[in-house]
N, C-alpha and C. Protein backbone atom coordinates (compact mmCIF):
# COMPACT_ATOMS: atom_id res chain seq x y z
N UNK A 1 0.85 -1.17 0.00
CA UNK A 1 0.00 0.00 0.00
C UNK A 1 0.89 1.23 0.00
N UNK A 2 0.68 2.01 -0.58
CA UNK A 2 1.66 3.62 -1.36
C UNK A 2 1.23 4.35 -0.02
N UNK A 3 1.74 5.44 0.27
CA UNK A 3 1.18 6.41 1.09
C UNK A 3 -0.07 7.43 0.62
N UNK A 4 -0.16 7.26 -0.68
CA UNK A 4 -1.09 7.69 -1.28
C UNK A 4 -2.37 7.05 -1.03
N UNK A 5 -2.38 5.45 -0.99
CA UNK A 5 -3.50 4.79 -0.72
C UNK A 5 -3.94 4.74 0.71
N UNK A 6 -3.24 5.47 1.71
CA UNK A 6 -3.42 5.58 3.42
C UNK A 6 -4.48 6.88 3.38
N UNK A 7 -3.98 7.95 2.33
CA UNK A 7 -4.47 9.17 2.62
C UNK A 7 -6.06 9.34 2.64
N UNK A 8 -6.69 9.69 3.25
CA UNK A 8 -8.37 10.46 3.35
C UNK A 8 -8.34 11.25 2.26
N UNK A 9 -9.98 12.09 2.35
CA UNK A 9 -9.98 13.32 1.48
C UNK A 9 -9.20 14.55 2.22
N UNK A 10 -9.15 14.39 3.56
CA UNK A 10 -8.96 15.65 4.15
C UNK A 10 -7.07 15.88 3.96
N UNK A 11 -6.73 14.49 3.88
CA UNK A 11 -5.11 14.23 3.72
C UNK A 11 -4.88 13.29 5.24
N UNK A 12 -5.85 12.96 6.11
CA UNK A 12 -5.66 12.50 7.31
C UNK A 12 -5.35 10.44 6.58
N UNK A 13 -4.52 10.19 7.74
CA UNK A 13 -3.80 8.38 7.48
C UNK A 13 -5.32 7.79 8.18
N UNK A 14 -6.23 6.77 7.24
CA UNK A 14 -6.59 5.99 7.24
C UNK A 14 -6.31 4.47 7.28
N UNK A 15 -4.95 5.18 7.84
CA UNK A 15 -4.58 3.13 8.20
C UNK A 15 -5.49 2.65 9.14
N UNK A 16 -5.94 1.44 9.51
CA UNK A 16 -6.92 0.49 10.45
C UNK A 16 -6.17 0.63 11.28
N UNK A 17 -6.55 0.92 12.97
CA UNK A 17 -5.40 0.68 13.62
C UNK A 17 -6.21 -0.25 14.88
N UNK A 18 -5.85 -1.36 15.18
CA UNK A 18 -6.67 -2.04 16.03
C UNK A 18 -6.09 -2.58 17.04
N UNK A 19 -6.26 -3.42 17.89
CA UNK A 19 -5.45 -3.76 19.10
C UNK A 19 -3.89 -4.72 18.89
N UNK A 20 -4.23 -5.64 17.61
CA UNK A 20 -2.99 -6.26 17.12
C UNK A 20 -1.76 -5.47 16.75
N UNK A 21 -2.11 -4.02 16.42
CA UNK A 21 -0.90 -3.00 15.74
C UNK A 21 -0.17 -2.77 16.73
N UNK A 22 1.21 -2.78 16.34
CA UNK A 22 2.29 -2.54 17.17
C UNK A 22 2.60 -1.15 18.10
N UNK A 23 1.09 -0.25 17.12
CA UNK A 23 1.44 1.23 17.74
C UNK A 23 0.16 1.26 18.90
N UNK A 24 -0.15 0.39 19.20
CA UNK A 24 -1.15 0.62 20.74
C UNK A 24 -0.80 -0.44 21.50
N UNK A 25 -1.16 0.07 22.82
CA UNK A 25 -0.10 -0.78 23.83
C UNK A 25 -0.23 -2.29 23.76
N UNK A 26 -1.96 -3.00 23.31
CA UNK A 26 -1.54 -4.30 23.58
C UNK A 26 -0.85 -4.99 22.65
N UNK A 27 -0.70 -4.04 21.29
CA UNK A 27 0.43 -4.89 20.53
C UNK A 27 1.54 -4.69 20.73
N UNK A 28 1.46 -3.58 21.47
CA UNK A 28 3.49 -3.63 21.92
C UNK A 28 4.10 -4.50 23.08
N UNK A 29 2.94 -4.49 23.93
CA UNK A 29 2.48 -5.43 25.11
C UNK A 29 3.03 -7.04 24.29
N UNK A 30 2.06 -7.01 23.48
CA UNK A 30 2.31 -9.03 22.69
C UNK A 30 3.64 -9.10 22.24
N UNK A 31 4.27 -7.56 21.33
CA UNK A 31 5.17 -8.08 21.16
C UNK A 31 6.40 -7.95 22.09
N UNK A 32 6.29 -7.27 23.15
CA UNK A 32 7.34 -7.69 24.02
C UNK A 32 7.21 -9.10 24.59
N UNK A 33 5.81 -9.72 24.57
CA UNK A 33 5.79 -10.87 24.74
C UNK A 33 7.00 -12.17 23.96
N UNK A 34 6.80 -11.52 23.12
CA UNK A 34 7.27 -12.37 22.04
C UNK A 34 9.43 -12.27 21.84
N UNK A 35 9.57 -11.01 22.66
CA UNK A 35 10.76 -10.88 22.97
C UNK A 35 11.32 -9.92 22.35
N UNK A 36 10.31 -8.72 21.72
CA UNK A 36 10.75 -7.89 20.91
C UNK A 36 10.14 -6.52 21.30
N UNK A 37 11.50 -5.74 21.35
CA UNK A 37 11.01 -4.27 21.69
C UNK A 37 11.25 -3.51 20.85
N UNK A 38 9.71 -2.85 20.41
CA UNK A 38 8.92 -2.07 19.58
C UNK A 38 8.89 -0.73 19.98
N UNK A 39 9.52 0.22 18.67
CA UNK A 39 9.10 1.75 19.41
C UNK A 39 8.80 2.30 17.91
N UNK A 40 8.17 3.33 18.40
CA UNK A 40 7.76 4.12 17.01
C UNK A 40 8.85 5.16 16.98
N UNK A 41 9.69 5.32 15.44
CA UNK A 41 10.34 6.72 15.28
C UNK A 41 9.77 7.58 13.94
N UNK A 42 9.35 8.90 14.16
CA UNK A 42 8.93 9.65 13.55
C UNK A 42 9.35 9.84 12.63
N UNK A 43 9.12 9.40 11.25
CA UNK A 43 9.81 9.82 9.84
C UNK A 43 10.23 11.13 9.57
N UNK A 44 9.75 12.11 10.58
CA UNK A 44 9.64 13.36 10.06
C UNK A 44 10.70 13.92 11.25
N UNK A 45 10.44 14.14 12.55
CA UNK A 45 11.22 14.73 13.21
C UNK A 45 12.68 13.80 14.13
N UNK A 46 12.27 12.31 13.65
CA UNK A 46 13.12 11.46 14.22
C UNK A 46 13.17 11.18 15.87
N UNK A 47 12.10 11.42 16.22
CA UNK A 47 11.61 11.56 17.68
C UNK A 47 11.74 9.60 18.03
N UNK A 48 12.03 9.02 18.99
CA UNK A 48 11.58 7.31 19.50
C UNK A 48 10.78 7.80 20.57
N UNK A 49 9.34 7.28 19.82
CA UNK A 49 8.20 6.57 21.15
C UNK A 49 7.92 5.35 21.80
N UNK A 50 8.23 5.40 23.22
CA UNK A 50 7.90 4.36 23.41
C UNK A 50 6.95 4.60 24.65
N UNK A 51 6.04 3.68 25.02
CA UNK A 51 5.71 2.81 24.26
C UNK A 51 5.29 3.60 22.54
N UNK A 52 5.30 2.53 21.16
CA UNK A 52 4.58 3.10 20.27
C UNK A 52 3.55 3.83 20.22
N UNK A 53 3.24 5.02 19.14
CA UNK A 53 1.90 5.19 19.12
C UNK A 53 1.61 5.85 17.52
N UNK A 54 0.59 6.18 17.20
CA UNK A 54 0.20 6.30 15.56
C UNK A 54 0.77 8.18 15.45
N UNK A 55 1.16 8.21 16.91
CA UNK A 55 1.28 9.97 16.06
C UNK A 55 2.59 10.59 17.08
N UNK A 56 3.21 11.30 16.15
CA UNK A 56 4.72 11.68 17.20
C UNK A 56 3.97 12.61 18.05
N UNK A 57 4.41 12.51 19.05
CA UNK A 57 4.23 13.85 20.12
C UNK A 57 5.03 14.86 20.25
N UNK A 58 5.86 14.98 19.62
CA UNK A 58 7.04 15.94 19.65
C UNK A 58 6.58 16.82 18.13
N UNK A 59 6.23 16.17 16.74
CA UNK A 59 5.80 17.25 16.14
C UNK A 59 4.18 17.28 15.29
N UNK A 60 3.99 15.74 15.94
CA UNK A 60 1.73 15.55 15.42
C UNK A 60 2.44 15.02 14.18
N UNK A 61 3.45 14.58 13.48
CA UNK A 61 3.16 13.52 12.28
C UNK A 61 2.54 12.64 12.68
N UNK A 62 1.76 11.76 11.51
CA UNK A 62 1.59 10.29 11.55
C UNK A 62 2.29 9.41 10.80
N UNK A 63 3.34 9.86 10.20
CA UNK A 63 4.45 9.10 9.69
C UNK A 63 5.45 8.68 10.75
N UNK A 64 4.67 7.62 11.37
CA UNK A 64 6.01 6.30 12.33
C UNK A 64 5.79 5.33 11.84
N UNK A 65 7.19 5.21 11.99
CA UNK A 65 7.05 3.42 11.25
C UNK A 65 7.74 2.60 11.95
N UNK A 66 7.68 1.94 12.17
CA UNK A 66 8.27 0.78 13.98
C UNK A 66 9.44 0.28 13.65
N UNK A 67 10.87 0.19 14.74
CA UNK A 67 11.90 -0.03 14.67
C UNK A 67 12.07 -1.18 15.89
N UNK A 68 12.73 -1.93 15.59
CA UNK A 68 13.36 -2.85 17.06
C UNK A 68 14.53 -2.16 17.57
N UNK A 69 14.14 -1.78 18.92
CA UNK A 69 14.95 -0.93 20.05
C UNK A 69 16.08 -1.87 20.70
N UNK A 70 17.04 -1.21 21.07
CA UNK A 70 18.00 -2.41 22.14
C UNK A 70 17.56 -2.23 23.64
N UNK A 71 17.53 -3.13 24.51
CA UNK A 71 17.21 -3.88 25.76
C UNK A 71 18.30 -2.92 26.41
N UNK A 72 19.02 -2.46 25.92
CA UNK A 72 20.56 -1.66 27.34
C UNK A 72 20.18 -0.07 27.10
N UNK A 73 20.33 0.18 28.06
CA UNK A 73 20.02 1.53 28.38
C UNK A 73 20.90 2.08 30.14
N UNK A 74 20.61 3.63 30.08
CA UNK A 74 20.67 4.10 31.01
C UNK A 74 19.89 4.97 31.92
N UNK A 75 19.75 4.27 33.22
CA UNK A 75 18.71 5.01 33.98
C UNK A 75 19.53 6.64 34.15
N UNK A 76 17.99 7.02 33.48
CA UNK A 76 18.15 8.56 33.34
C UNK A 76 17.33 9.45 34.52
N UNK A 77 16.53 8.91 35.25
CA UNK A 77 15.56 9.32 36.31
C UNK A 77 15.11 8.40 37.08
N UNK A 78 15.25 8.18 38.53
CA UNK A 78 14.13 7.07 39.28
C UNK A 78 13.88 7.82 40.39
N UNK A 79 12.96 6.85 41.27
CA UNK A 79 12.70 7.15 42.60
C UNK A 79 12.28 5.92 43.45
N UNK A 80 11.74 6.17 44.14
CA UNK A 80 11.38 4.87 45.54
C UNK A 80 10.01 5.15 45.49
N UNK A 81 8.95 4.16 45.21
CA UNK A 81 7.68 3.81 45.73
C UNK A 81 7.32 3.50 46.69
N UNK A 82 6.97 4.50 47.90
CA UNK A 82 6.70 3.82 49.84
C UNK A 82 5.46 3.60 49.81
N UNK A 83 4.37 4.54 48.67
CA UNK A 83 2.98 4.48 48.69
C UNK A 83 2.63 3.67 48.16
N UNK A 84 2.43 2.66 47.37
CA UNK A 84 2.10 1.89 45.85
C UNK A 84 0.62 1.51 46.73
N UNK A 85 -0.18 0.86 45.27
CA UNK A 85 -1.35 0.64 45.57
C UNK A 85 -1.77 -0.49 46.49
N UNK A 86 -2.81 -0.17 46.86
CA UNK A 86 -3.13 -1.21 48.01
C UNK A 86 -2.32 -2.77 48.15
N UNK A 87 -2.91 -3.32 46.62
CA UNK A 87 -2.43 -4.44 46.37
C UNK A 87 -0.90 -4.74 46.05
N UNK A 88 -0.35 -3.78 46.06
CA UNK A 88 1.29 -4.12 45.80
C UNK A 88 2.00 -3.44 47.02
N UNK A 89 1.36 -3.71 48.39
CA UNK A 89 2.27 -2.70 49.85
C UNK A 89 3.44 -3.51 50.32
N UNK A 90 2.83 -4.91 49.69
CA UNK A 90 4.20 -6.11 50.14
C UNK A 90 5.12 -5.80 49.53
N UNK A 91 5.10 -5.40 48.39
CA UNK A 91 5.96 -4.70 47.71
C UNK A 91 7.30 -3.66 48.05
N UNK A 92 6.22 -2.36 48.37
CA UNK A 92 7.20 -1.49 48.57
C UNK A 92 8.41 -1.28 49.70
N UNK A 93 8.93 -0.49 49.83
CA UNK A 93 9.15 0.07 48.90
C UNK A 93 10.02 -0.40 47.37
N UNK A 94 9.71 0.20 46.48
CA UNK A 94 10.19 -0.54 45.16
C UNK A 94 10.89 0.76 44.31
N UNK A 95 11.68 0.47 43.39
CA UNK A 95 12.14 1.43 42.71
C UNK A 95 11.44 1.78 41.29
N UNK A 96 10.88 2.33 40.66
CA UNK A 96 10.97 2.69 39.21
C UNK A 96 12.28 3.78 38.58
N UNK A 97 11.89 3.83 37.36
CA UNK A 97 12.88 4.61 36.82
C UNK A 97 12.40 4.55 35.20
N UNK A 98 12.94 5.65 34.93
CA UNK A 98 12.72 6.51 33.58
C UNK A 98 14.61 5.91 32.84
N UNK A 99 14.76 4.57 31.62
CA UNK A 99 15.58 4.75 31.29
C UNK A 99 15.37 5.32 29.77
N UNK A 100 17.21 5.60 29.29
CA UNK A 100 17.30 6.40 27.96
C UNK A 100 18.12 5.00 27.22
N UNK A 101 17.35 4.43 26.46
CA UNK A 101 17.79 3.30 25.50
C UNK A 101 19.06 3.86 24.59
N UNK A 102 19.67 2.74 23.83
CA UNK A 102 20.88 3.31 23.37
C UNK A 102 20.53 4.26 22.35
N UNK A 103 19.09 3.59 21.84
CA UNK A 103 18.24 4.78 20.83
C UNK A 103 18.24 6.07 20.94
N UNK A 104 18.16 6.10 22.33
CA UNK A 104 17.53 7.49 22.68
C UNK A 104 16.34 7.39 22.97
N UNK A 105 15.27 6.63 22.89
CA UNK A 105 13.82 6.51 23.17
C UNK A 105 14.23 6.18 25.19
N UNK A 106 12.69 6.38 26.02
CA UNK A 106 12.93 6.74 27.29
C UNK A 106 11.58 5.61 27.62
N UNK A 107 12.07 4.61 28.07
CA UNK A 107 10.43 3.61 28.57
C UNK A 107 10.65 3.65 30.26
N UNK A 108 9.74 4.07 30.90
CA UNK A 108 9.45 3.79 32.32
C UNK A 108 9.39 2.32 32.52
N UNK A 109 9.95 1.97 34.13
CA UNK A 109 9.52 0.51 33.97
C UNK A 109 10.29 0.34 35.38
N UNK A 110 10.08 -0.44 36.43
CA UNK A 110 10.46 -0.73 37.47
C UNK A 110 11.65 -1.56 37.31
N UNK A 111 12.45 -0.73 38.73
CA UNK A 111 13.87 -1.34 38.50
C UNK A 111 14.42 -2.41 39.34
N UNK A 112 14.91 -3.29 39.08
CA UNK A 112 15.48 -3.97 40.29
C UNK A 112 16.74 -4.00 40.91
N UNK A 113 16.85 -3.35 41.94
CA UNK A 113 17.70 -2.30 42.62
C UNK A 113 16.99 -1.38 43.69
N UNK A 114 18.03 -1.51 44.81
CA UNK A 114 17.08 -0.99 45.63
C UNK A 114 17.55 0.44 45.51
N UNK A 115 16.81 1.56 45.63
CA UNK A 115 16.82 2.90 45.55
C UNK A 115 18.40 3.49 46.08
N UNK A 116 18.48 3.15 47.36
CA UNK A 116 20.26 3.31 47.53
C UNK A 116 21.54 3.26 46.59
N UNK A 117 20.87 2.13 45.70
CA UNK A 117 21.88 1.05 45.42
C UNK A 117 22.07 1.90 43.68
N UNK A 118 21.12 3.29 43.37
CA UNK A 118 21.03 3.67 42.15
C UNK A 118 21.71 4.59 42.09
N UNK A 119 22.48 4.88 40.53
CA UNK A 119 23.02 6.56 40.57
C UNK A 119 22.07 6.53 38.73
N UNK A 120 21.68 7.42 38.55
CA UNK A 120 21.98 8.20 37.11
C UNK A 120 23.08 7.79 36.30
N UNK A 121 22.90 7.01 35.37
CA UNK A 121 23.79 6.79 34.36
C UNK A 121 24.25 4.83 34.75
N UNK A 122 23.75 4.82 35.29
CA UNK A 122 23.88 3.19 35.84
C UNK A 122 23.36 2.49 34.17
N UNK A 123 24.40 1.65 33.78
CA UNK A 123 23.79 0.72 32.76
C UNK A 123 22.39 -0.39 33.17
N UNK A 124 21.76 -0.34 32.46
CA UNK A 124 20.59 -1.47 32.84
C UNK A 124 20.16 -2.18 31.86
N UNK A 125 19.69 -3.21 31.52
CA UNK A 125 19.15 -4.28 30.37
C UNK A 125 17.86 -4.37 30.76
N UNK A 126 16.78 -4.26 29.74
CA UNK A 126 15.44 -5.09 30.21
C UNK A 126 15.39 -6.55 29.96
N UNK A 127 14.63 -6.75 31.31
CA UNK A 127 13.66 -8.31 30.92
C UNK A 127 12.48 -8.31 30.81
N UNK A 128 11.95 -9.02 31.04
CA UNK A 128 10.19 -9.41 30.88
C UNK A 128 9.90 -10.72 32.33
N UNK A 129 8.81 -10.74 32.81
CA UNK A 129 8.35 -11.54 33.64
C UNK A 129 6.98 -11.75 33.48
N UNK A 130 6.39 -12.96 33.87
CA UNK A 130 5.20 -12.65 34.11
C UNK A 130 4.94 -12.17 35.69
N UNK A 131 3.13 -11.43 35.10
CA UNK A 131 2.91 -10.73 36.84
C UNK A 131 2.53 -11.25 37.86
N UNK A 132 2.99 -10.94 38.85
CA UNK A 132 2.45 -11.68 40.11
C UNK A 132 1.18 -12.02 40.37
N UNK A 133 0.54 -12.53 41.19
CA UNK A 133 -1.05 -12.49 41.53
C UNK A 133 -1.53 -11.12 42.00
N UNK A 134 -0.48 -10.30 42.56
CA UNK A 134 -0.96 -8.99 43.61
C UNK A 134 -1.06 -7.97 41.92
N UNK A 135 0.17 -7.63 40.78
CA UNK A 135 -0.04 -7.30 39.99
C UNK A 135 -1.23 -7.76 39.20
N UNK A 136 -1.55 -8.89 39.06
CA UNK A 136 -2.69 -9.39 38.06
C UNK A 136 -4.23 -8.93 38.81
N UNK A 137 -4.17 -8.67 40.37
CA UNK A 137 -5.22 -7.80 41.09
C UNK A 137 -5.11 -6.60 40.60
N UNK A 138 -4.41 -5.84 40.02
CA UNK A 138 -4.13 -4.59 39.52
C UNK A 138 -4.71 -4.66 38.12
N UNK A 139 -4.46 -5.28 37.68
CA UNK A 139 -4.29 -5.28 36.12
C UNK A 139 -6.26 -4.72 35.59
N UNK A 140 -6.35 -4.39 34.74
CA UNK A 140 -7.60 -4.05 33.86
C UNK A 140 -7.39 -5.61 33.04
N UNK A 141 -8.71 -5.86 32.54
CA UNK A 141 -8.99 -7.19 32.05
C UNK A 141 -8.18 -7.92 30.90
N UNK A 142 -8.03 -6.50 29.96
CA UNK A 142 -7.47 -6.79 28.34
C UNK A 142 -5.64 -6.74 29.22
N UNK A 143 -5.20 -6.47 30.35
CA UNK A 143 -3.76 -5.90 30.90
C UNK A 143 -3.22 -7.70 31.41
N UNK A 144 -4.09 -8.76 31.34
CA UNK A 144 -3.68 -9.58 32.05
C UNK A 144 -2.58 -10.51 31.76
N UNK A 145 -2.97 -10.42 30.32
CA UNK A 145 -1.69 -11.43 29.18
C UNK A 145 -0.24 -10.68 29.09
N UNK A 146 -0.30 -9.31 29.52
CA UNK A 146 0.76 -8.70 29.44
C UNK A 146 1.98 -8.97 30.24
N UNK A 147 3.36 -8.80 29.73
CA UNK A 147 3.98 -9.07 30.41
C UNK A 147 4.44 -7.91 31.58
N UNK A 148 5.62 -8.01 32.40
CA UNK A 148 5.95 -6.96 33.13
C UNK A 148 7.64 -7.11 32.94
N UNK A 149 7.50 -5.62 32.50
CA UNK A 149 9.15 -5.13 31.92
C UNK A 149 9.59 -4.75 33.44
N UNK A 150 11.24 -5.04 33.32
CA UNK A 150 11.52 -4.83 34.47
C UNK A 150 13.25 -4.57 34.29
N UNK A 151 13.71 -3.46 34.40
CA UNK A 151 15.67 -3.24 34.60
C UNK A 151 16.16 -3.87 35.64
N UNK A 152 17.23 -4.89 34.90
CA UNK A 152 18.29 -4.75 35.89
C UNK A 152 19.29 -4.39 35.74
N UNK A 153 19.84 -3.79 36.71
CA UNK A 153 21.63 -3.38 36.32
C UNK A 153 22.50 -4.55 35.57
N UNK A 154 23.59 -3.92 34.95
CA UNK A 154 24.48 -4.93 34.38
C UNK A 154 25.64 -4.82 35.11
């Protein structure tokens, strides 16, 4: 299909975009299942989204077209969770963190490491797990097959 055959009358992308597409979360969701991390980069301003989505946020194209990201990155931001939700208190406290892939794209995702134990610029790799029972109490219905991304230091 041409980009010509995507276009509307108005000039707006009539691509189908449904839950299987890689640019809404549960297809990015399946395909991290599958062992593959999916980000959208903007044809136009060269922006990486992750998770994917059908439109850059940095300049409103809808020209992304999906790249496989690398797993190593560096935590660029975290903190300590003392509050977390009811169902995850056994939990806390827990770390998240904001890393910067070698891409340059930035996926949130809980770290494993305890908050002490972090600086800024710490190398980290993702994995995947499945979720606990206390997470799968969390989860929304279509959220259950999903996996849970998770850094660890290298």
């Amino acid at each position: 299909m041409s980009d010509d055959d995507r276009a509307g009358c108005d000039g707006s992308d009539t691509r189908d975009l449904d839950a299987d597409s890689p640019l809404t979360l549960p297809g990015f969701f399946d395909a991290l299942s599958d062992g593959d991390l999916l980000a959208g980069v903007c044809e136009d301003c060269g922006q990486v989204l992750l998770p994917p989505r059908p439109a850059c946020f940095a300049c409103g194209s809808r020209d992304v077209a999906l790249r496989p990201q690398p797993c190593e990155g560096e935590v660029y931001s975290y903190t300590a969770v003392h509050t977390p939700p009811p169902a995850l208190a056994d939990d806390a406290p827990y770390t998240v963190a904001v890393v910067e892939l070698a891409s340059g794209g930035r996926l949130p995702g809980r770290l494993d490491a305890d908050y002490e134990d972090v600086d800024i610029g710490d190398p980290v790799t993702l994995r995947t797990r499945e979720p606990t029972q206390a997470e799968l109490s969390t989860a929304l219905s279509y959220e259950t097959d999903w996996p849970i991304h998770v850094f660890v230091p290298r």
